[in-house]
C-alpha atoms as a PDB file:
ATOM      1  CA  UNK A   1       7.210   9.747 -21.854  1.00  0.00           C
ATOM      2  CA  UNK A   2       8.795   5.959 -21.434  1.00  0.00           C
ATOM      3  CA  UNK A   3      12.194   7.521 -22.587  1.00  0.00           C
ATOM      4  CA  UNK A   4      11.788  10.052 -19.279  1.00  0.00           C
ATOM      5  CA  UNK A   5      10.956   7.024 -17.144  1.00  0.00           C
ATOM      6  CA  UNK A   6      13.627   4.619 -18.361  1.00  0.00           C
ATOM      7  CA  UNK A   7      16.276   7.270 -17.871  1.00  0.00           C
ATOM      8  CA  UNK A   8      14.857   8.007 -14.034  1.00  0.00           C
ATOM      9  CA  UNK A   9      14.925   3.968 -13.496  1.00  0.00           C
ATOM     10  CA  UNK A  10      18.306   4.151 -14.684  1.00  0.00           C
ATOM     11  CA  UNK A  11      19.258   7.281 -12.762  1.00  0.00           C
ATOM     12  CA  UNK A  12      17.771   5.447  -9.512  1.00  0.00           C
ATOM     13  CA  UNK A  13      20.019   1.941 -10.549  1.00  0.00           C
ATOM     14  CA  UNK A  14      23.170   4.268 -10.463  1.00  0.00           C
ATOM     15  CA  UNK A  15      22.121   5.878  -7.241  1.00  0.00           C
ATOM     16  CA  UNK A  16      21.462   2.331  -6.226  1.00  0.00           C
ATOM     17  CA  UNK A  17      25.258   1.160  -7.493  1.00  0.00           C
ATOM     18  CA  UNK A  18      27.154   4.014  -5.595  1.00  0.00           C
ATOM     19  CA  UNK A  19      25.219   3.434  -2.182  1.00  0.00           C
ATOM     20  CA  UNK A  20      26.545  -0.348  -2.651  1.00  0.00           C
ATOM     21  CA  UNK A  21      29.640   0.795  -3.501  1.00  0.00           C
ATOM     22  CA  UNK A  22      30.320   3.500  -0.491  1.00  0.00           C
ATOM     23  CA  UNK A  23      28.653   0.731   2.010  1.00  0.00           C
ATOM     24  CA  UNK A  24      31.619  -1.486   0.557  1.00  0.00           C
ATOM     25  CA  UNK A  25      34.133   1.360   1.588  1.00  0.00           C
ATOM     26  CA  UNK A  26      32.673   2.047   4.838  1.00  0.00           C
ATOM     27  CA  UNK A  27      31.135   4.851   3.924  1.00  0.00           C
ATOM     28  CA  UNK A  28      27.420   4.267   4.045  1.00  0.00           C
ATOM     29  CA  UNK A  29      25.570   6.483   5.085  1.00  0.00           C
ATOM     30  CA  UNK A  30      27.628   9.625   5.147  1.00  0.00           C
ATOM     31  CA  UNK A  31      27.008  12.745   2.941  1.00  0.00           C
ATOM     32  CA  UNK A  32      29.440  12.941  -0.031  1.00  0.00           C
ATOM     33  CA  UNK A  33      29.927  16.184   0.184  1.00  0.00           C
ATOM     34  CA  UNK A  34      30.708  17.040   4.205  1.00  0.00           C
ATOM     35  CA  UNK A  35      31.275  13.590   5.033  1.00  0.00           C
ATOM     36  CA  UNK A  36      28.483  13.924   8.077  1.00  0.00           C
ATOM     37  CA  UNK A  37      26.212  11.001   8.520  1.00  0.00           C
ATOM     38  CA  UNK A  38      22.977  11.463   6.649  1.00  0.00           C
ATOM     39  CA  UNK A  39      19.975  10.941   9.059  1.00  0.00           C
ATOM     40  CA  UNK A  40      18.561   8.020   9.338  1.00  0.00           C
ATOM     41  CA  UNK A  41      15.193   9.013   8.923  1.00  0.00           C
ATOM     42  CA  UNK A  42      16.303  10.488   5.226  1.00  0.00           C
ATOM     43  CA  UNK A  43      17.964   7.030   4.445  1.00  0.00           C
ATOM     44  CA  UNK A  44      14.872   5.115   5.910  1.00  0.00           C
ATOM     45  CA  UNK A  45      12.955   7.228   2.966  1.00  0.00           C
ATOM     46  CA  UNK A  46      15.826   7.045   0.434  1.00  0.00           C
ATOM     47  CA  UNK A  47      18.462   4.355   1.166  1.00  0.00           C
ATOM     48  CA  UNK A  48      20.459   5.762  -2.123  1.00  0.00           C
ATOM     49  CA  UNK A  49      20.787   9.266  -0.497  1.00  0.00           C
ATOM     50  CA  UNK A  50      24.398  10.960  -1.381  1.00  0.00           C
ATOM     51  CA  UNK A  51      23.672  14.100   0.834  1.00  0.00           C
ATOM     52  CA  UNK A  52      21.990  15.248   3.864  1.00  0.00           C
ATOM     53  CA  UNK A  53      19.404  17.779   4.181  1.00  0.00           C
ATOM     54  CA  UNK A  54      21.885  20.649   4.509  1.00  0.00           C
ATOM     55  CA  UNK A  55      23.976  19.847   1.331  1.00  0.00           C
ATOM     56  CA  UNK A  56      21.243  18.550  -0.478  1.00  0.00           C
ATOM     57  CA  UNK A  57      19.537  22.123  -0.077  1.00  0.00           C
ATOM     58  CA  UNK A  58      22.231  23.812  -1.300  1.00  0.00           C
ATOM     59  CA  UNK A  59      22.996  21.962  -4.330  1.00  0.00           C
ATOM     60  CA  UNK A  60      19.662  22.499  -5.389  1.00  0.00           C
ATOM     61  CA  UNK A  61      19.784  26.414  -4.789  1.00  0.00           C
ATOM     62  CA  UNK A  62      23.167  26.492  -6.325  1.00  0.00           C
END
């Protein structure tokens, strides 16, 4: 059970990096996959989020 937490803490840090790292290229806050901007409701929740809703839905169907 602490192995399974460590590795989400350390999922969440490299989350954490690449939001740093897209705000550095100017391009916070925009979906990696459609390059829309993520709401900012989602990012309020989630400052780390890669995707919006849309693309976030379907990479978890598929």
């Amino acid at each position: 059970m602490a192995k399974a937490s460590q590795q989400r803490r350390e999922a969440q840090r490299a989350r954490a990096r690449r939001a740093l790292k897209r705000l550095e290229e100017g391009e916070g806050g925009l979906c990696i996959d459609c390059l829309e901007p993520i709401a900012k409701s989602r990012l309020e929740v989630d400052p780390s989020a890669e995707r919006c809703i849309a693309c976030a839905e379907a990479q978890e169907q598929g």
